[in-house]
C-alpha atoms as a PDB file:
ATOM      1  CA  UNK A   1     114.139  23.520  77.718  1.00  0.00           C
ATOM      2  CA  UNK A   2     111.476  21.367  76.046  1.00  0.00           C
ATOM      3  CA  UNK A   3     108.976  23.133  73.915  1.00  0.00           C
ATOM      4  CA  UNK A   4     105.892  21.749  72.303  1.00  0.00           C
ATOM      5  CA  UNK A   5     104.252  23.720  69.244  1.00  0.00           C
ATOM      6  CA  UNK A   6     104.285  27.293  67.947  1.00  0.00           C
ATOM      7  CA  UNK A   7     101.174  28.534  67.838  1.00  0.00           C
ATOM      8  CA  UNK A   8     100.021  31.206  69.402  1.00  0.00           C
ATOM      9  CA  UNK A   9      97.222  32.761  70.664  1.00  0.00           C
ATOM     10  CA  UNK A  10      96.064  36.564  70.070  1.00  0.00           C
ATOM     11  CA  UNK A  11      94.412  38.381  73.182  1.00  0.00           C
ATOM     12  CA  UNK A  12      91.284  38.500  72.159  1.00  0.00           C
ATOM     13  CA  UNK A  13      91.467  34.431  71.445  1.00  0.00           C
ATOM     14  CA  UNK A  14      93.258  34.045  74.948  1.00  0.00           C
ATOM     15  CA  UNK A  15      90.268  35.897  76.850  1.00  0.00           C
ATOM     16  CA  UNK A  16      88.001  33.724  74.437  1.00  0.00           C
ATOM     17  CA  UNK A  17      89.137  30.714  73.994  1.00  0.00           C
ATOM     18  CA  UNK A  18      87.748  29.420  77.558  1.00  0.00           C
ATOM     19  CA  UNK A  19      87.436  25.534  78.365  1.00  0.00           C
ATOM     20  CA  UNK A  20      86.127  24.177  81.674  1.00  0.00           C
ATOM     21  CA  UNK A  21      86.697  20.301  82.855  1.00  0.00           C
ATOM     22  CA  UNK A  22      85.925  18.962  86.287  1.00  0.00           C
ATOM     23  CA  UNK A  23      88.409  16.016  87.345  1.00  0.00           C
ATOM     24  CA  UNK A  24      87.880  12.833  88.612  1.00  0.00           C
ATOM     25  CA  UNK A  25      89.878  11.305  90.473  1.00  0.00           C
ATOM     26  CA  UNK A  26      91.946  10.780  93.843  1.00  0.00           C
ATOM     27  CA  UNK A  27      95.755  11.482  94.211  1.00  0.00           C
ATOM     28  CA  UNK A  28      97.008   9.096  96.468  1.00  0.00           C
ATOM     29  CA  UNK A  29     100.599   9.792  97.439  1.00  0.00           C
ATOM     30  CA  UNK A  30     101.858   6.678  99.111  1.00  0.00           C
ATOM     31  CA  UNK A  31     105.533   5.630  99.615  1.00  0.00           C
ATOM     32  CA  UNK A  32     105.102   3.598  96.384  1.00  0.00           C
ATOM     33  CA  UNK A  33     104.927   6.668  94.443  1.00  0.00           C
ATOM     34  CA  UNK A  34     102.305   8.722  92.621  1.00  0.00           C
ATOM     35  CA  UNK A  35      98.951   6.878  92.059  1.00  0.00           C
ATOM     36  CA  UNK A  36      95.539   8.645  90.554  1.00  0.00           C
ATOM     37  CA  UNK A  37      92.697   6.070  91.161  1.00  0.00           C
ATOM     38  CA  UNK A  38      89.354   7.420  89.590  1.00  0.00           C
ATOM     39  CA  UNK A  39      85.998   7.841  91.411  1.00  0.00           C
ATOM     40  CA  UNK A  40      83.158   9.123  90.898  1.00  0.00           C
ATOM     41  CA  UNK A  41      82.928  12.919  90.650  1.00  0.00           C
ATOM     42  CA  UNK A  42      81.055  15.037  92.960  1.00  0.00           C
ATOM     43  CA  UNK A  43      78.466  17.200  93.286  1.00  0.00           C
ATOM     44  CA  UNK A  44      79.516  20.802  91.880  1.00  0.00           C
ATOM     45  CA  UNK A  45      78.701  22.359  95.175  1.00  0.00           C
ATOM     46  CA  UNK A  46      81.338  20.347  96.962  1.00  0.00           C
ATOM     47  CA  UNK A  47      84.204  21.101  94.770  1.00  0.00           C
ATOM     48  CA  UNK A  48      86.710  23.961  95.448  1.00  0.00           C
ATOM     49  CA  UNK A  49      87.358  25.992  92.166  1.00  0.00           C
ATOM     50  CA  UNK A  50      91.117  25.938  90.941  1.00  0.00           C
ATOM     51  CA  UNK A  51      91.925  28.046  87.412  1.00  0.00           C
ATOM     52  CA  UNK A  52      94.865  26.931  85.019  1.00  0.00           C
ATOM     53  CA  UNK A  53      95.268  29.486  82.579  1.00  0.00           C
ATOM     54  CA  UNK A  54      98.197  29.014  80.115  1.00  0.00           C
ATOM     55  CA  UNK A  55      99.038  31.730  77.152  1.00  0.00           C
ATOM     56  CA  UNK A  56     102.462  30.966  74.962  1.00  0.00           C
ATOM     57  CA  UNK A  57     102.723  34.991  74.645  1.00  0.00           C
ATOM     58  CA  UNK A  58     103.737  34.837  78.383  1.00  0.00           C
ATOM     59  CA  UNK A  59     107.213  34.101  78.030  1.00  0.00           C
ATOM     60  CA  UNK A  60     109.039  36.456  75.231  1.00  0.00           C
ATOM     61  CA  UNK A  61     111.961  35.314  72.804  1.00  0.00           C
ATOM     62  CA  UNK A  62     114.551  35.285  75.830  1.00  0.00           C
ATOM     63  CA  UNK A  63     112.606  32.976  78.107  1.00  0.00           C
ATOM     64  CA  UNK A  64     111.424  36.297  80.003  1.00  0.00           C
ATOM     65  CA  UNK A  65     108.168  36.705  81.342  1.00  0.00           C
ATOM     66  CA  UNK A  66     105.964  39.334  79.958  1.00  0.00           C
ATOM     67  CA  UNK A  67     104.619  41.616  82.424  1.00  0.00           C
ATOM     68  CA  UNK A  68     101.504  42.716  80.454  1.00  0.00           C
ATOM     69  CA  UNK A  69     100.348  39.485  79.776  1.00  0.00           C
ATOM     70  CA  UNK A  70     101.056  38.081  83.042  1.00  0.00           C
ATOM     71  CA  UNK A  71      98.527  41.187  84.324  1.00  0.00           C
ATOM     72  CA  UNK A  72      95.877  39.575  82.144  1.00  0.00           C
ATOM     73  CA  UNK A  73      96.443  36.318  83.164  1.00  0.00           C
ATOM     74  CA  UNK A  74      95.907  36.935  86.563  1.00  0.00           C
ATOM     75  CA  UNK A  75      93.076  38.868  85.903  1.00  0.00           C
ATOM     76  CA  UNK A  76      91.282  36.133  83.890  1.00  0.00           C
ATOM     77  CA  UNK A  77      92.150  33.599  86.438  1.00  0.00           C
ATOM     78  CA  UNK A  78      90.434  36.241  89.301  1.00  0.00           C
ATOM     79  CA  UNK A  79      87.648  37.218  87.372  1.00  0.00           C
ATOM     80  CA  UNK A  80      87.095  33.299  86.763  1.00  0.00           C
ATOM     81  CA  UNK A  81      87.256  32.304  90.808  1.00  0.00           C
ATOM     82  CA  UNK A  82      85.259  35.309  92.050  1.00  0.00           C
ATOM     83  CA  UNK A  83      82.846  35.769  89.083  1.00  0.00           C
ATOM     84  CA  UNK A  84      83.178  39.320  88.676  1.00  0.00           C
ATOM     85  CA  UNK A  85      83.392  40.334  84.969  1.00  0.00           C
ATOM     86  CA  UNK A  86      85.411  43.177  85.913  1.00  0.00           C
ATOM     87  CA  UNK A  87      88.728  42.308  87.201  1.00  0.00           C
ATOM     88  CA  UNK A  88      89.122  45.533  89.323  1.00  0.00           C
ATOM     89  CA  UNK A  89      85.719  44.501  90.929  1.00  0.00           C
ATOM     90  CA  UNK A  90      87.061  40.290  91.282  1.00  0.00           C
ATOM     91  CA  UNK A  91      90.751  41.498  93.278  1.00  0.00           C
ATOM     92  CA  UNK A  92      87.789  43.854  95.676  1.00  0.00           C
ATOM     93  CA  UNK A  93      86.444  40.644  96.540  1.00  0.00           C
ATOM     94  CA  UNK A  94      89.594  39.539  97.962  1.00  0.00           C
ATOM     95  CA  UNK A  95      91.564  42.772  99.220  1.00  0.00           C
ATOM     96  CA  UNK A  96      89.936  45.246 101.246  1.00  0.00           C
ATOM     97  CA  UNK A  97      91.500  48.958 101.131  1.00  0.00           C
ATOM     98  CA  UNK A  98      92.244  48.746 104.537  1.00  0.00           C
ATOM     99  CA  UNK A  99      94.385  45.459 104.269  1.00  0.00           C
ATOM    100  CA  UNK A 100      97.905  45.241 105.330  1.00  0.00           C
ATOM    101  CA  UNK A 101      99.183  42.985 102.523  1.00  0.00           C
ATOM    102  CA  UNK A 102     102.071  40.396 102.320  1.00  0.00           C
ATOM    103  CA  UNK A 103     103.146  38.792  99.585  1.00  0.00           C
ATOM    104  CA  UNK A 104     105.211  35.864  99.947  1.00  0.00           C
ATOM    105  CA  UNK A 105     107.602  34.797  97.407  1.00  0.00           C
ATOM    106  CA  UNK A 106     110.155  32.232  96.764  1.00  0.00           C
ATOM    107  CA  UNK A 107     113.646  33.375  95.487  1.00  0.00           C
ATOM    108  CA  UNK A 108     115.285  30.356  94.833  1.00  0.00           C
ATOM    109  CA  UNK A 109     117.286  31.736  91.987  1.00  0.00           C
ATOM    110  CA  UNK A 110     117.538  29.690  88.848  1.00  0.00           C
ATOM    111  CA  UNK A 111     113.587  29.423  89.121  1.00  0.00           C
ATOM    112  CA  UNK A 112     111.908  32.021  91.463  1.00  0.00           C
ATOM    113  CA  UNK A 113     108.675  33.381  91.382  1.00  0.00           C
ATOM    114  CA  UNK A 114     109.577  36.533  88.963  1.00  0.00           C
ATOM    115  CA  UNK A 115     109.642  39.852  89.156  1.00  0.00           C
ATOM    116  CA  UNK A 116     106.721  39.723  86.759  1.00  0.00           C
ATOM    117  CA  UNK A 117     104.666  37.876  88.988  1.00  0.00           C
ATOM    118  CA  UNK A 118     105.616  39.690  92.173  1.00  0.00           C
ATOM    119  CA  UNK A 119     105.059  43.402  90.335  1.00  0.00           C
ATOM    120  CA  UNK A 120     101.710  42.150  89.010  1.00  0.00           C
ATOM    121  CA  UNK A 121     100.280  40.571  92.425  1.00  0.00           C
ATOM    122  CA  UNK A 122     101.626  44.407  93.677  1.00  0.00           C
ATOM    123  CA  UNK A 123     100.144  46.852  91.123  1.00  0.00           C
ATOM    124  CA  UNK A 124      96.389  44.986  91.600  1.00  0.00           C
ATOM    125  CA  UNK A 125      96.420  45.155  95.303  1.00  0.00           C
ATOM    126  CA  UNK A 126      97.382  48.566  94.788  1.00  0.00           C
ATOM    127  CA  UNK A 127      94.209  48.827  92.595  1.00  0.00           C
ATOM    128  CA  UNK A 128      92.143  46.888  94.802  1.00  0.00           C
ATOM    129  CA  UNK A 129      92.875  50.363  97.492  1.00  0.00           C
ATOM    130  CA  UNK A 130      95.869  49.138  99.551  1.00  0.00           C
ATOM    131  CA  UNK A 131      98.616  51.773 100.059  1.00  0.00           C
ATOM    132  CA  UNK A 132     101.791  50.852  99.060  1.00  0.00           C
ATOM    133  CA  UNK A 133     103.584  51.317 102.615  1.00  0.00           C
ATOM    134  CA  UNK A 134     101.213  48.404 103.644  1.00  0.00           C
ATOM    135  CA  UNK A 135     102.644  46.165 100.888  1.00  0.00           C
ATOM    136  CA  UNK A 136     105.712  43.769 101.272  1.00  0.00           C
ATOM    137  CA  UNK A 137     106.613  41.017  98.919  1.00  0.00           C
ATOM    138  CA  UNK A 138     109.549  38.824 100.842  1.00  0.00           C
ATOM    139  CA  UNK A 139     110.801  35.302 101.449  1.00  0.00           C
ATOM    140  CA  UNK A 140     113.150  34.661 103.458  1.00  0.00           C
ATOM    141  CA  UNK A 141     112.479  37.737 105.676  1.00  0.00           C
ATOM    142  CA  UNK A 142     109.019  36.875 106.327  1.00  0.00           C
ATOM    143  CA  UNK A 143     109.551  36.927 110.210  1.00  0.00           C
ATOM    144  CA  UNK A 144     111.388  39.816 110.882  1.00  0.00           C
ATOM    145  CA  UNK A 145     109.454  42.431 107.521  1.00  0.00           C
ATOM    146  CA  UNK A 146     106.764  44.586 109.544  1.00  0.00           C
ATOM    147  CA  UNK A 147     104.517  44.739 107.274  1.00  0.00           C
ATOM    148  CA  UNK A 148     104.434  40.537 107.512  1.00  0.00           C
ATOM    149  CA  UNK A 149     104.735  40.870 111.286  1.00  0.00           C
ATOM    150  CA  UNK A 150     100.947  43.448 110.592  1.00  0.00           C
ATOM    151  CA  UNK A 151      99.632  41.342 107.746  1.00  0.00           C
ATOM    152  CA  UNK A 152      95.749  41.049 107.482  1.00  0.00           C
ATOM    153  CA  UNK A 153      96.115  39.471 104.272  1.00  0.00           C
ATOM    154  CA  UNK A 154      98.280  37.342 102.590  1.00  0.00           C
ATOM    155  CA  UNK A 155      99.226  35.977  98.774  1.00  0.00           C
ATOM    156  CA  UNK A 156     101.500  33.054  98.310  1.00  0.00           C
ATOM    157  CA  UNK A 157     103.213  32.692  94.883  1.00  0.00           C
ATOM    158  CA  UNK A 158     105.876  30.664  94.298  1.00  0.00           C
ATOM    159  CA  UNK A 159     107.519  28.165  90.886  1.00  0.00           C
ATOM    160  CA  UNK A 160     106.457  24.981  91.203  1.00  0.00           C
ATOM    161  CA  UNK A 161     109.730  22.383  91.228  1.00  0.00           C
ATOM    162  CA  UNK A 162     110.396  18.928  91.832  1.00  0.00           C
ATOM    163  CA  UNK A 163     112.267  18.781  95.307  1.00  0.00           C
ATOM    164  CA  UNK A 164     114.795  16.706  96.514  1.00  0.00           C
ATOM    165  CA  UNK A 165     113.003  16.509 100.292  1.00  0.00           C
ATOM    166  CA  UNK A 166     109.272  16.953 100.093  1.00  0.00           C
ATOM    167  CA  UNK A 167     108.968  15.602  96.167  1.00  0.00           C
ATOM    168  CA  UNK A 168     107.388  19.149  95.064  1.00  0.00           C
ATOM    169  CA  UNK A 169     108.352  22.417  96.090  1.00  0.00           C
ATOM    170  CA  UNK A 170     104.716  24.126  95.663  1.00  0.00           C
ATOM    171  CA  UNK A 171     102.464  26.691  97.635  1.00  0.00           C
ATOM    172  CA  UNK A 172     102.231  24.596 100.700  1.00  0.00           C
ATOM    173  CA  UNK A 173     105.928  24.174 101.208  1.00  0.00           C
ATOM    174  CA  UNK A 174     105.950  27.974 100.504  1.00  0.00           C
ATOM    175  CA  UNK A 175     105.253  28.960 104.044  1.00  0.00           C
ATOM    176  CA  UNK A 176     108.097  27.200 105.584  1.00  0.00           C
ATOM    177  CA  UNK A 177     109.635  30.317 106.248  1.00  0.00           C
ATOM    178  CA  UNK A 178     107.041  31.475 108.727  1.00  0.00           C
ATOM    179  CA  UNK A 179     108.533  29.018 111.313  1.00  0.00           C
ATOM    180  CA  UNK A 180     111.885  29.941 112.898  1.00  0.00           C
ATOM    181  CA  UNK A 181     113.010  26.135 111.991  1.00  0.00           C
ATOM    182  CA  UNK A 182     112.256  25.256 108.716  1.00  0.00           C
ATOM    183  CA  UNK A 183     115.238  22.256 109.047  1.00  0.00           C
ATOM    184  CA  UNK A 184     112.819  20.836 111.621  1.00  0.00           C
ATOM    185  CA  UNK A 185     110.072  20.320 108.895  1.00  0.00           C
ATOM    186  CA  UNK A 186     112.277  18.113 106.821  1.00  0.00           C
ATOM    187  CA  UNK A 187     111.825  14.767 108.343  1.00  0.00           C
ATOM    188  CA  UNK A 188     109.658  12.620 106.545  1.00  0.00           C
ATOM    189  CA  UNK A 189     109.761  13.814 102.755  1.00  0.00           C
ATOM    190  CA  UNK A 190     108.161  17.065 104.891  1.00  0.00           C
ATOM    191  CA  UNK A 191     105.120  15.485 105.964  1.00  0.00           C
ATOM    192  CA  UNK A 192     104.106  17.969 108.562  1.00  0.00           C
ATOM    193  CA  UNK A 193     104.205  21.006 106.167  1.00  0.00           C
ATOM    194  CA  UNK A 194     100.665  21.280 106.619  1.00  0.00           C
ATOM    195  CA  UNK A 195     100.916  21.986 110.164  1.00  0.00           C
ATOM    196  CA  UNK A 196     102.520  25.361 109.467  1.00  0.00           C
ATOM    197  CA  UNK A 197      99.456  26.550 107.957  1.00  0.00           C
ATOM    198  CA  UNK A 198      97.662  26.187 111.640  1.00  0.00           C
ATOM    199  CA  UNK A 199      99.768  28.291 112.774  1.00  0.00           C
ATOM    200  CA  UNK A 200      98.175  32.061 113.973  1.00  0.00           C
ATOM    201  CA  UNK A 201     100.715  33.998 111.820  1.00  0.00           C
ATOM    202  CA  UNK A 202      99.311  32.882 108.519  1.00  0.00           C
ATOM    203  CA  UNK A 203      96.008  30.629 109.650  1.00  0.00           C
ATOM    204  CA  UNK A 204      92.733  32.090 107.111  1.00  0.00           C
ATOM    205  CA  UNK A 205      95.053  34.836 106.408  1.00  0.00           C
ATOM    206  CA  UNK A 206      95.317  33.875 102.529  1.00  0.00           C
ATOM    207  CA  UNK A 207      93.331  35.199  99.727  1.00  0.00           C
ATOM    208  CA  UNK A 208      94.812  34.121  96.834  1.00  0.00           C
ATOM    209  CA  UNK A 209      97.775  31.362  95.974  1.00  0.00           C
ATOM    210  CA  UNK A 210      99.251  31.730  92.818  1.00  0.00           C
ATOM    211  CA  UNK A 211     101.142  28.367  91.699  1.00  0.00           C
ATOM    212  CA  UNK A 212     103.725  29.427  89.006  1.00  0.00           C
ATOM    213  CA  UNK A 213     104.067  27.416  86.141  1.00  0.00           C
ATOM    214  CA  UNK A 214     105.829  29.029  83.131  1.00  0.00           C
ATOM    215  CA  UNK A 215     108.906  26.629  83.300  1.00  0.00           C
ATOM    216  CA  UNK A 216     108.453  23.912  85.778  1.00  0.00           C
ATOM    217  CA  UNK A 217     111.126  21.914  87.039  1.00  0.00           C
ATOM    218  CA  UNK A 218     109.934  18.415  86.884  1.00  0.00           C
ATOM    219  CA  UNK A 219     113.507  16.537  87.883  1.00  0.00           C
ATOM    220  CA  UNK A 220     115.785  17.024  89.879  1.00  0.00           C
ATOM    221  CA  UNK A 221     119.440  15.319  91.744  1.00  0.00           C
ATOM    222  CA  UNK A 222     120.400  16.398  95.170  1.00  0.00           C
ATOM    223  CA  UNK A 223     118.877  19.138  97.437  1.00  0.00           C
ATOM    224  CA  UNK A 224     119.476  21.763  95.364  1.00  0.00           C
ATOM    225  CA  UNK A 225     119.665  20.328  92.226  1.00  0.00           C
ATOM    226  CA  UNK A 226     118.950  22.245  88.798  1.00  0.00           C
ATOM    227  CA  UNK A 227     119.327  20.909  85.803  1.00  0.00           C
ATOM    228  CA  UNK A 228     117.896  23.264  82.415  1.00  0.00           C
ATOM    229  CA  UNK A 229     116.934  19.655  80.789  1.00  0.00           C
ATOM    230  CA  UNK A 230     114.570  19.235  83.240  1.00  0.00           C
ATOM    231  CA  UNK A 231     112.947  22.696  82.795  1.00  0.00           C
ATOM    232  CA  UNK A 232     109.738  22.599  80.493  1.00  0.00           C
ATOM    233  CA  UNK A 233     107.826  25.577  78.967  1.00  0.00           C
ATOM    234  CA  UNK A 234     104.530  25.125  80.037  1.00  0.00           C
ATOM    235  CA  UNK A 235     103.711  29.076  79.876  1.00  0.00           C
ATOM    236  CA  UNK A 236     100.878  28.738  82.777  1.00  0.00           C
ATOM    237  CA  UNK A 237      99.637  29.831  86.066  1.00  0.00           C
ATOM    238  CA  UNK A 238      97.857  27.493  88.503  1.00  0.00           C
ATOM    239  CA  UNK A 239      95.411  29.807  91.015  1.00  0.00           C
ATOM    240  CA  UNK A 240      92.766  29.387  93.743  1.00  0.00           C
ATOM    241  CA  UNK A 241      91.551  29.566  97.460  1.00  0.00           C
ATOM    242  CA  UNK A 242      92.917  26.200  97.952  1.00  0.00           C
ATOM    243  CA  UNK A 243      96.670  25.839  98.257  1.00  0.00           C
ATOM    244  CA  UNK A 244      96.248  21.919  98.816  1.00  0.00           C
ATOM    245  CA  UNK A 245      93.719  21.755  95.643  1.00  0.00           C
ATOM    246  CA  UNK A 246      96.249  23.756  93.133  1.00  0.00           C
ATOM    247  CA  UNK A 247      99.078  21.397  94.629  1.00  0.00           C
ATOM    248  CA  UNK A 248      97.523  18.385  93.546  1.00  0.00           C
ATOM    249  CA  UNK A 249      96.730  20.121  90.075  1.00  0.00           C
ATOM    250  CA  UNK A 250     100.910  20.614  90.082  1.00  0.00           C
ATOM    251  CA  UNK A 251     101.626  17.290  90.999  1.00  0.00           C
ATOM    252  CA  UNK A 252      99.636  15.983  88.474  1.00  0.00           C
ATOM    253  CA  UNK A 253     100.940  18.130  85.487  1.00  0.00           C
ATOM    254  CA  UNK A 254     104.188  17.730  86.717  1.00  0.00           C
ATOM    255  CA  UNK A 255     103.878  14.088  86.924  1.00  0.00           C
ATOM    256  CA  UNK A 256     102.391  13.933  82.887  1.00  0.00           C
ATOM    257  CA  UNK A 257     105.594  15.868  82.120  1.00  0.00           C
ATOM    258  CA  UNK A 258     107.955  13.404  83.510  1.00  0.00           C
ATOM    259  CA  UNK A 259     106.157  10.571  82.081  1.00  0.00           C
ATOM    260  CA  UNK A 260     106.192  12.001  78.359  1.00  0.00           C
ATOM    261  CA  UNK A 261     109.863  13.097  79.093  1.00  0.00           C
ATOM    262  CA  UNK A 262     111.317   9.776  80.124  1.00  0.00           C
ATOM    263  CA  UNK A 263     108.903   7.903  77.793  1.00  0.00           C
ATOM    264  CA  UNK A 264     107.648   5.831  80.648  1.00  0.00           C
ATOM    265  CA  UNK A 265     106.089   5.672  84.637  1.00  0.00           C
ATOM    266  CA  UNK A 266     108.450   7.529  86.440  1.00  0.00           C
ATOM    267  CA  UNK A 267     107.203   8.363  89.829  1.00  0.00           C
ATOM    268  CA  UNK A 268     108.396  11.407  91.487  1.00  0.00           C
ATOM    269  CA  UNK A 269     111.083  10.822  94.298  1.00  0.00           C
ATOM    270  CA  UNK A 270     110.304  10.934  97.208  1.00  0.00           C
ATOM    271  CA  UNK A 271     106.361  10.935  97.049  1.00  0.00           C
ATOM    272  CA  UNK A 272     105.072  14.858  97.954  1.00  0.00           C
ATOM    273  CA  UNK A 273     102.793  13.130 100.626  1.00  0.00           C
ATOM    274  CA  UNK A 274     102.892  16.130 102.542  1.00  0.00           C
ATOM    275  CA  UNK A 275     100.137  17.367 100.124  1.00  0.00           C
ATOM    276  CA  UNK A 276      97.843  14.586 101.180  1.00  0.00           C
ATOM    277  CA  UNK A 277      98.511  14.975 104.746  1.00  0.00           C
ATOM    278  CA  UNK A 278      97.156  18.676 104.330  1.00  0.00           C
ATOM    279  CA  UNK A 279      94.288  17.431 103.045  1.00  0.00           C
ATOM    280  CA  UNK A 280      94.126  14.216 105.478  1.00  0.00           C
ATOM    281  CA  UNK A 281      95.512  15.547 109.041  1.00  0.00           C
ATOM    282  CA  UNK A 282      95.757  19.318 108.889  1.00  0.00           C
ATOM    283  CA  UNK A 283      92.674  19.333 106.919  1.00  0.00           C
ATOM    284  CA  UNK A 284      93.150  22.823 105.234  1.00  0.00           C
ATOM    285  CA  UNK A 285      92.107  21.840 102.088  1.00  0.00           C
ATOM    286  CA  UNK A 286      91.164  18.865  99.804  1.00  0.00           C
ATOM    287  CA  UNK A 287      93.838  16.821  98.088  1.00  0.00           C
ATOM    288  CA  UNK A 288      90.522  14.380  96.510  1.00  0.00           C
ATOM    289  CA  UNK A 289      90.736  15.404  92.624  1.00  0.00           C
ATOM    290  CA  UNK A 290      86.767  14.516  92.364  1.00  0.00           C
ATOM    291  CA  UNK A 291      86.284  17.801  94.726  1.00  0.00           C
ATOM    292  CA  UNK A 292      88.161  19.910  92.473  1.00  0.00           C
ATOM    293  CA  UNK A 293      86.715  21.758  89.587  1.00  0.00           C
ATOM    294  CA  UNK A 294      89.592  22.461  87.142  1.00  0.00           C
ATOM    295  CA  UNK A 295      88.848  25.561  84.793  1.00  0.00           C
ATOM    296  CA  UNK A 296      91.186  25.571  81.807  1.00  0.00           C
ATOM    297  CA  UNK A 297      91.316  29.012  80.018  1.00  0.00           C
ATOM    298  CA  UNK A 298      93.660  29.316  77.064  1.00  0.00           C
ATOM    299  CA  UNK A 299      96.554  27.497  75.158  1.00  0.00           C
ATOM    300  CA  UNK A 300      95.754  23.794  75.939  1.00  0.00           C
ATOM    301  CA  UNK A 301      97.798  21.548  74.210  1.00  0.00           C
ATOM    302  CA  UNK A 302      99.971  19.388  76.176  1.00  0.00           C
ATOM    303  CA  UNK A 303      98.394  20.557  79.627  1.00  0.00           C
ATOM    304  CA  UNK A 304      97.898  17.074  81.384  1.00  0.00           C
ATOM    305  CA  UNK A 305      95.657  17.633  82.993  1.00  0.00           C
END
C-alpha cells in the first residue's frame, strides 16, 4: 500500500485541529474523462455540507481499523453536519427512537465497509434510542431482511473503489441491491444508477451516507479486479446528507491519487458519469463542486482535495 508520512495526531489535536475550505469548481464527467473546470463559488446558503475527516490513528499496525477511533470520527463528522456539540444530541437529529433502521453495507471482500464501521454506525443508533431488533446492517440481502423490507430510516456506508463498470464504486452505486436486477443497471458505465434512488423503497429514506476511505482503491483491471498496489492509506471518512455531493468529493481524491501515483493525467476508466447524471437527471443531489462546502477536520496532508 502507499503511505505518505508518520506523524500522528493525539485526540485531543484530532478534535482540535479543525480546517474548513469551500470548493470551487464543477466536475464534469464526460466520455473524455475526468475534467474540474472552476467557477465561481456560491453563496454559503446554497451549498450542501460534506465532512472529510481523516486521523492516521484509524488504522492500527496490521492495516486494521480501530474501532474507538472510528466512534470519534463519526462523531466529529455528525457533530460537524448537524451542529450539535454533543454527539449523542447530533445522531438525535437524525434517528428518532422509534426508527426502524437499515444499514446498508457493501461486502465486497478484499475492501468492504468493515466491521468497524458497521459496529460503530450500530452502537450510535442504538444510543440515538433505536432497539436493536429494529436494526439490520446487510448487502446483498437488502430485499428479502425484514427489518429493510420495515425501514423508516436508512444509512449507506460503503469503501470507495475504482470500478471496472461505473468508474467508482461509491454511495450511489451502493443501492444497487435494492432493485431485483442490478445486471440491468450496467449499461452505460451505469448511468441510470441514480434512478434507483427514486425508487419508494429507499426515496428520502437516508439520513446519513458514510463514504469509506481508509484504503481506497484507486485502479483497477477487469470487473473484479484488486490489485494491493493500487490500495492507498488515506485513513479518512467522507460523510453527509448528500450521497451525490460526497461522490464527487471521492472522485476527486481518488482522481489526485492516481495522478500522483502514475506521475501524470490519468483519467479514470470509464468516466463515473453516473454521478453527474444524479445530479443532472435524477436530480437527488448536486454533483456542482461550487455548491459544496467541504469541511476538513484532522490529518491533512496529502488529502487532494
Amino acid at each position: 500500500m502507499k503511505d505518505e508520512t508518520k506523524r500522528k495526531l493525539t485526540r485531543r489535536q484530532f478534535i482540535k485541529h479543525t480546517s474548513m475550505a469551500t470548493i470551487g469548481g464543477s466536475i464534469m464527467l464526460s466520455s473524455h474523462g475526468s475534467v474540474f473546470s472552476e467557477t465561481e463559488p456560491s453563496a454559503k446558503s446554497t451549498q450542501t455540507d460534506v465532512v472529510l475527516v481523516r486521523n492516521r490513528e484509524v488504522l492500527d499496525k496490521r492495516g486494521k481499523p480501530n474501532i474507538d477511533v472510528v466512534l470519534e470520527m463519526l462523531d466529529v463528522a455528525v457533530s460537524s453536519l448537524t451542529g450539535e456539540t454533543d454527539s449523542v444530541a447530533g445522531w438525535r437529529t437524525l434517528i428518532k427512537p422509534e426508527d426502524v433502521v437499515g444499514i446498508k453495507t457493501n461486502v465486497w471482500s478484499p475492501i468492504g465497509t468493515t466491521k468497524a464501521i458497521e459496529q460503530s454506525l450500530k452502537a450510535r443508533v442504538m444510543r440515538a434510542g433505536v432497539s436493536e431488533h429494529n436494526i439490520s446492517i446487510s448487502d446483498r440481502n437488502v430485499l428479502h431482511e425484514p427489518v429493510f423490507k420495515k425501514a423508516t430510516a436508512l444509512i449507506n456506508a460503503r469503501p470507495m473503489r475504482s470500478h471496472h463498470w461505473s468508474g467508482v464504486g461509491s454511495l450511489i452505486k451502493n443501492y444497487i441491491m435494492f432493485v431485483p436486477d442490478p445486471y440491468n443497471y450496467h449499461e452505460d458505465s451505469c448511468a441510470r444508477l441514480g434512478e434507483i434512488w427514486t425508487y419508494p423503497i429507499v426515496k428520502d429514506k437516508t439520513r446519513l451516507n458514510v463514504l469509506v476511505m481508509f484504503t481506497p482503491q484507486f485502479n483497477n483491471v477487469g470487473p473484479h479486479g484488486f490489485s494491493p498496489r493500487h490500495v492507498w492509506k488515506y485513513y479518512g471518512l467522507i460523510v453527509g446528507f448528500d450521497p451525490v455531493a460526497i461522490d464527487t468529493i471521492g472522485v476527486k481524491i481518488i482522481q489526485g491519487i492516481r495522478n500522483e501515483y502514475f506521475g501524470e493525467e490519468r483519467p479514470l476508466t470509464p468516466p463515473p458519469h453516473h454521478i453527474e447524471l444524479a445530479d443532472t437527471k435524477y436530480r437527488i443531489g448536486t454533483a456542482d463542486l461550487s455548491k459544496i462546502n467541504l469541511i476538513k477536520i484532522g490529518y491533512d496532508k496529502g488529502s487532494f482535495c
